[in-house]
Protein backbone atom coordinates (compact mmCIF):
# COMPACT_ATOMS: atom_id res chain seq x y z
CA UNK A 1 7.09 -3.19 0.60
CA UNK A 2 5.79 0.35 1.72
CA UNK A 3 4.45 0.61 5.16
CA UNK A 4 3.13 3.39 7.03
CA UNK A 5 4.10 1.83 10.78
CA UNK A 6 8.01 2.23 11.41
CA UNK A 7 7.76 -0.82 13.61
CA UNK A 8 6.58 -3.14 11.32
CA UNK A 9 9.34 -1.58 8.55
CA UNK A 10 11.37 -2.78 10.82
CA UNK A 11 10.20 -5.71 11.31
CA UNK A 12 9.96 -6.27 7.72
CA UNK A 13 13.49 -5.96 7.20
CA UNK A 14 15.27 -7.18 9.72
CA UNK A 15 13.08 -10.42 10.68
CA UNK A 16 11.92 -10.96 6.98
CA UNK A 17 14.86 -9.50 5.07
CA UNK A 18 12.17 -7.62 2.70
CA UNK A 19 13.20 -3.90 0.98
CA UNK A 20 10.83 -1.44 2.82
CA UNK A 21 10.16 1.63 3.14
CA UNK A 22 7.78 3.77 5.58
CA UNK A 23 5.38 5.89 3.68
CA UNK A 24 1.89 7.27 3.54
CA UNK A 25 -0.86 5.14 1.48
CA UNK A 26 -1.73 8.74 -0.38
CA UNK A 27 2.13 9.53 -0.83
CA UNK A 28 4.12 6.47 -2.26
CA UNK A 29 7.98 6.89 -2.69
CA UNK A 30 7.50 5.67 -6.81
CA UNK A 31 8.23 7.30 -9.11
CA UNK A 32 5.32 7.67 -12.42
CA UNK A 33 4.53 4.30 -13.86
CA UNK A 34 7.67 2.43 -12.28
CA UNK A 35 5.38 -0.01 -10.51
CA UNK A 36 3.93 -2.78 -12.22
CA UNK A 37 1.99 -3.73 -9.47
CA UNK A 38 0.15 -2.17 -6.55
CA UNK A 39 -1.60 -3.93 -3.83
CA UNK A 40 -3.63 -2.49 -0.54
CA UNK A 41 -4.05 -5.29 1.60
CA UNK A 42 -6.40 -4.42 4.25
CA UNK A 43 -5.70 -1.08 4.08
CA UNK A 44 -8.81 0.93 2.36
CA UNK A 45 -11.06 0.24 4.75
CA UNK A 46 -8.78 2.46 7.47
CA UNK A 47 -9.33 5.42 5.27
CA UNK A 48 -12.03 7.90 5.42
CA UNK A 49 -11.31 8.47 2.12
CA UNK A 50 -9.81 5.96 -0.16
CA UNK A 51 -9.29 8.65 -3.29
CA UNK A 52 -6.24 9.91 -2.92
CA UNK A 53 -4.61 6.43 -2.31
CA UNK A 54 -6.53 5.38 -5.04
CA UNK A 55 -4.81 7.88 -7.45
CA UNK A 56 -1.53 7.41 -6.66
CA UNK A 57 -1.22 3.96 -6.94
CA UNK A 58 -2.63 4.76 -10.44
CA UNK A 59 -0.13 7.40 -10.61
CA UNK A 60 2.74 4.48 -9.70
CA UNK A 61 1.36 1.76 -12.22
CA UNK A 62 2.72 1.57 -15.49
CA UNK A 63 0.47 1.32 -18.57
CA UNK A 64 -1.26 -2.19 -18.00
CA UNK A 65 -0.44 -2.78 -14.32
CA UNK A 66 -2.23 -4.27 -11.88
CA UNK A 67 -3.59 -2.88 -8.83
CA UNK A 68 -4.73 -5.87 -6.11
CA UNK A 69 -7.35 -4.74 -3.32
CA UNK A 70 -8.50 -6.86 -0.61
CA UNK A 71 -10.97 -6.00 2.17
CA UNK A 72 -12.10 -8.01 5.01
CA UNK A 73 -15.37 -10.14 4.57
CA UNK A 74 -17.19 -9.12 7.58
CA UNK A 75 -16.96 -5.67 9.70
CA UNK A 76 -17.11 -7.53 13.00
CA UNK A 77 -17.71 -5.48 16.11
CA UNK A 78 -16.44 -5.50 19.57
C-alpha cells in the first residue's frame, strides 16, 4: 500500500500488518511495469490535476495491468 499521510502508514502497518510505504500519488516508489495493478481509491478527486498521477501509475503497470479508479457518487457540501 502507498500512502501519502505518514500517520495512516503507520497505521497501516502496525494496526493492519500491511507493507506500506509513504509516497506522493505523482511519484510512486515502483519501479517500470512491476505493478500489475494500480488503484486510486478516492484519491483523484483531491488533485487539481489528475495527469501526472495518471501517468505514473501507467508508468508502474505492466503490459496488460489494471488500473482501478473510484470516485465518490455525490460532491456533498458543508
Amino acid at each position: 500500500m502507498i500512502e501519502g499521510s505518514a500517520p495512516l502508514v503507520r497505521r497501516a502497518r502496525n494496526r493492519h500488518g500491511l507493507a506500506t510505504a509513504q509516497a506522493l500519488v505523482h511519484a510512486l516508489p515502483v519501479a517500470d511495469g512491476a505493478a500489475s495493478v494500480t488503484c486510486f481509491l478516492d484519491v483523484l478527486e483531491h488533485l487539481d490535476d489528475p495527469g501526472p498521477a495518471l501517468r505514473d501509475a501507467r508508468r508502474a503497470l505492466r503490459p496488460g495491468g489494471l488500473l482501478v479508479v473510484t470516485v465518490p457518487a455525490h460532491r456533498w457540501q458543508r
